[in-house]
C-alpha atoms as a PDB file:
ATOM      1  CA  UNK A   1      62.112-148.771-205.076  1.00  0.00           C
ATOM      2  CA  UNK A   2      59.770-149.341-202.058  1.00  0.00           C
ATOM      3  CA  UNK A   3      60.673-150.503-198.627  1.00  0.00           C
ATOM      4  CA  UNK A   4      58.280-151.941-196.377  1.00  0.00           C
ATOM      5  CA  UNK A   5      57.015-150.342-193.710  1.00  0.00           C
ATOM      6  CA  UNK A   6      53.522-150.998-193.334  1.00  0.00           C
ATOM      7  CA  UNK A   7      51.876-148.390-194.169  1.00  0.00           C
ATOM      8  CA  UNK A   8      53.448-146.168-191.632  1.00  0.00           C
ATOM      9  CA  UNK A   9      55.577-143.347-192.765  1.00  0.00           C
ATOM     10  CA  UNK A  10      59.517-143.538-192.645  1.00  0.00           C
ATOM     11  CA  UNK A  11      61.609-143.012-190.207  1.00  0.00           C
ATOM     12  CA  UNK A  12      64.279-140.382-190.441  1.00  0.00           C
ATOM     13  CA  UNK A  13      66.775-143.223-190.411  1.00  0.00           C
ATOM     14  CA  UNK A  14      64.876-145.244-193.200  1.00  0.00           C
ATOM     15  CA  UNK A  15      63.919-142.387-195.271  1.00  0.00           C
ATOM     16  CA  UNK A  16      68.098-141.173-195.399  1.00  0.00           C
ATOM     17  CA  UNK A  17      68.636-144.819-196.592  1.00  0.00           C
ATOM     18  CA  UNK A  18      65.695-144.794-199.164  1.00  0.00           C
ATOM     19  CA  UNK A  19      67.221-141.636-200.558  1.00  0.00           C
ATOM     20  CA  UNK A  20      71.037-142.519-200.535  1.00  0.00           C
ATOM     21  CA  UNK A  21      69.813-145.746-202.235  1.00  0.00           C
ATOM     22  CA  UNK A  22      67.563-144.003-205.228  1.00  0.00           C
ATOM     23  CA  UNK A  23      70.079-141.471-205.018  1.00  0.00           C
ATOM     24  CA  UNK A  24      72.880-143.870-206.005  1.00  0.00           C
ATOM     25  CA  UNK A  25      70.798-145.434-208.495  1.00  0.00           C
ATOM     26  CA  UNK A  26      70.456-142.647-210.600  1.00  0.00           C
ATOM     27  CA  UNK A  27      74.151-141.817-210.580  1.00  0.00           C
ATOM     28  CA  UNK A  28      74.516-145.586-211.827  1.00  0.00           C
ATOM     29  CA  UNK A  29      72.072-145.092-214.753  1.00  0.00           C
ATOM     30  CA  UNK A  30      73.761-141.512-215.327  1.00  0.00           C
ATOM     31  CA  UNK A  31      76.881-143.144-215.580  1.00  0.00           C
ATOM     32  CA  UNK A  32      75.776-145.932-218.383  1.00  0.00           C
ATOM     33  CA  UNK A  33      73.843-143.725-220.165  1.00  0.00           C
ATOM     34  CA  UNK A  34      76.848-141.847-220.599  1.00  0.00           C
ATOM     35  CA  UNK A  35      79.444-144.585-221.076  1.00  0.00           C
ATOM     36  CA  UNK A  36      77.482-147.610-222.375  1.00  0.00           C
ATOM     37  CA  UNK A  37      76.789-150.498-220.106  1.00  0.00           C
ATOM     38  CA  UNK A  38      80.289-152.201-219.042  1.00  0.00           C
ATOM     39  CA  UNK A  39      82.162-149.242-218.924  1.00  0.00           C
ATOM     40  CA  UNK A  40      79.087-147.358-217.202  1.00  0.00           C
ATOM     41  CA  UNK A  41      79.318-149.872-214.684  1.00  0.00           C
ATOM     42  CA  UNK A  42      83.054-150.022-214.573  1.00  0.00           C
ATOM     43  CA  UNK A  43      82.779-146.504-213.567  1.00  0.00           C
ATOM     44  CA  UNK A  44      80.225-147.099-211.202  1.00  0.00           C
ATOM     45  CA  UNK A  45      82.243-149.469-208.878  1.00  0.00           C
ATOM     46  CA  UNK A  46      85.241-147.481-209.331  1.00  0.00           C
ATOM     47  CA  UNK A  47      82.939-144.645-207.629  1.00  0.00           C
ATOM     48  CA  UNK A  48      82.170-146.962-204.926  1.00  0.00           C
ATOM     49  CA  UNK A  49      85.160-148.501-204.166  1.00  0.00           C
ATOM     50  CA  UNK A  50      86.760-145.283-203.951  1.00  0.00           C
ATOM     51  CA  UNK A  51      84.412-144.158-201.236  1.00  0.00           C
ATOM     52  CA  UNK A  52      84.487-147.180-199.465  1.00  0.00           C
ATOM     53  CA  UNK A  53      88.519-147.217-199.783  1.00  0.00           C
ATOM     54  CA  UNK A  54      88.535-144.102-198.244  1.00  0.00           C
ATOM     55  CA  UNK A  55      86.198-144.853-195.536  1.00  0.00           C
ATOM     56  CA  UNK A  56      87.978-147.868-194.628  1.00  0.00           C
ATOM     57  CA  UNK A  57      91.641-145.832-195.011  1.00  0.00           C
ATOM     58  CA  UNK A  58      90.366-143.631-192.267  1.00  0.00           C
ATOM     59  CA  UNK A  59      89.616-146.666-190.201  1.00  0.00           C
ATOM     60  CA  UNK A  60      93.199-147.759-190.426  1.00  0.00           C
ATOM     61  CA  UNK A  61      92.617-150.746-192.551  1.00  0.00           C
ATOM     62  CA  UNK A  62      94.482-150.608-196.112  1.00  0.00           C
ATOM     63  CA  UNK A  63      93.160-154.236-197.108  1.00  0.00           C
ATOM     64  CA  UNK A  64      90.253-153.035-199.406  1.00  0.00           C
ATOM     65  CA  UNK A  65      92.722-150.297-201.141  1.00  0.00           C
ATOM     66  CA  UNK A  66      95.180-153.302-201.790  1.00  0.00           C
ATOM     67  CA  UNK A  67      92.560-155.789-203.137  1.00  0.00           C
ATOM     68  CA  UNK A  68      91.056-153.109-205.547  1.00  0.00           C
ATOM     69  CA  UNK A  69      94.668-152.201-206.729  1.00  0.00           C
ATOM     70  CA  UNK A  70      94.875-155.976-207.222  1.00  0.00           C
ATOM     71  CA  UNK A  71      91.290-155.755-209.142  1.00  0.00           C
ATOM     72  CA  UNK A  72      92.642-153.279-211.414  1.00  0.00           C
ATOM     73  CA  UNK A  73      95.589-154.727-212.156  1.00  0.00           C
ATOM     74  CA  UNK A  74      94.209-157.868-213.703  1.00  0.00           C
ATOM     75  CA  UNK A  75      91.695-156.050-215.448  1.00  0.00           C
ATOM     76  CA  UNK A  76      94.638-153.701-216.691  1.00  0.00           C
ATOM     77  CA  UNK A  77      96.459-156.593-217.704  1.00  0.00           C
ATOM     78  CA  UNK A  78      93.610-158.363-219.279  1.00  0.00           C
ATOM     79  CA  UNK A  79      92.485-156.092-221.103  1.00  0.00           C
ATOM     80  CA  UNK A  80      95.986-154.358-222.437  1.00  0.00           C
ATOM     81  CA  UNK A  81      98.800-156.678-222.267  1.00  0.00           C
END
């Protein structure tokens, strides 16, 4: 993963997103090399939409937390009943 700059180096601000990006990446391919690839990546958005749930919880806004309960559900449902 490159971003383009130029040539130029990174700024602090770019180089934090370059590494929360590759960063994230690798927990992704951690994740399905552990799991396979649809429950790797089942696990994967879990770990994101947790995160962002939270962040968005502290914001005062439940609407995210009720639309991944809602997610879940179906897939629940879908997949055992």
């Amino acid at each position: 993963m490159t971003m383009p700059t130029g040539g130029r180096p990174l700024t602090k601000a770019e180089r934090k997103k370059f590494n929360r990006a590759r960063h994230e990446q690798k927990v992704r391919a951690d994740l399905i090399a552990r799991h396979g690839e649809e429950l790797g990546n089942f696990h994967y958005w879990l770990r994101v939409m947790s995160i962002r749930g939270t962040q968005k919880f502290r914001e005062g806004d439940a609407t995210l937390i009720r639309e991944v309960s809602l997610a879940l559900e179906n897939v629940y449902r879908r997949h055992c009943g």
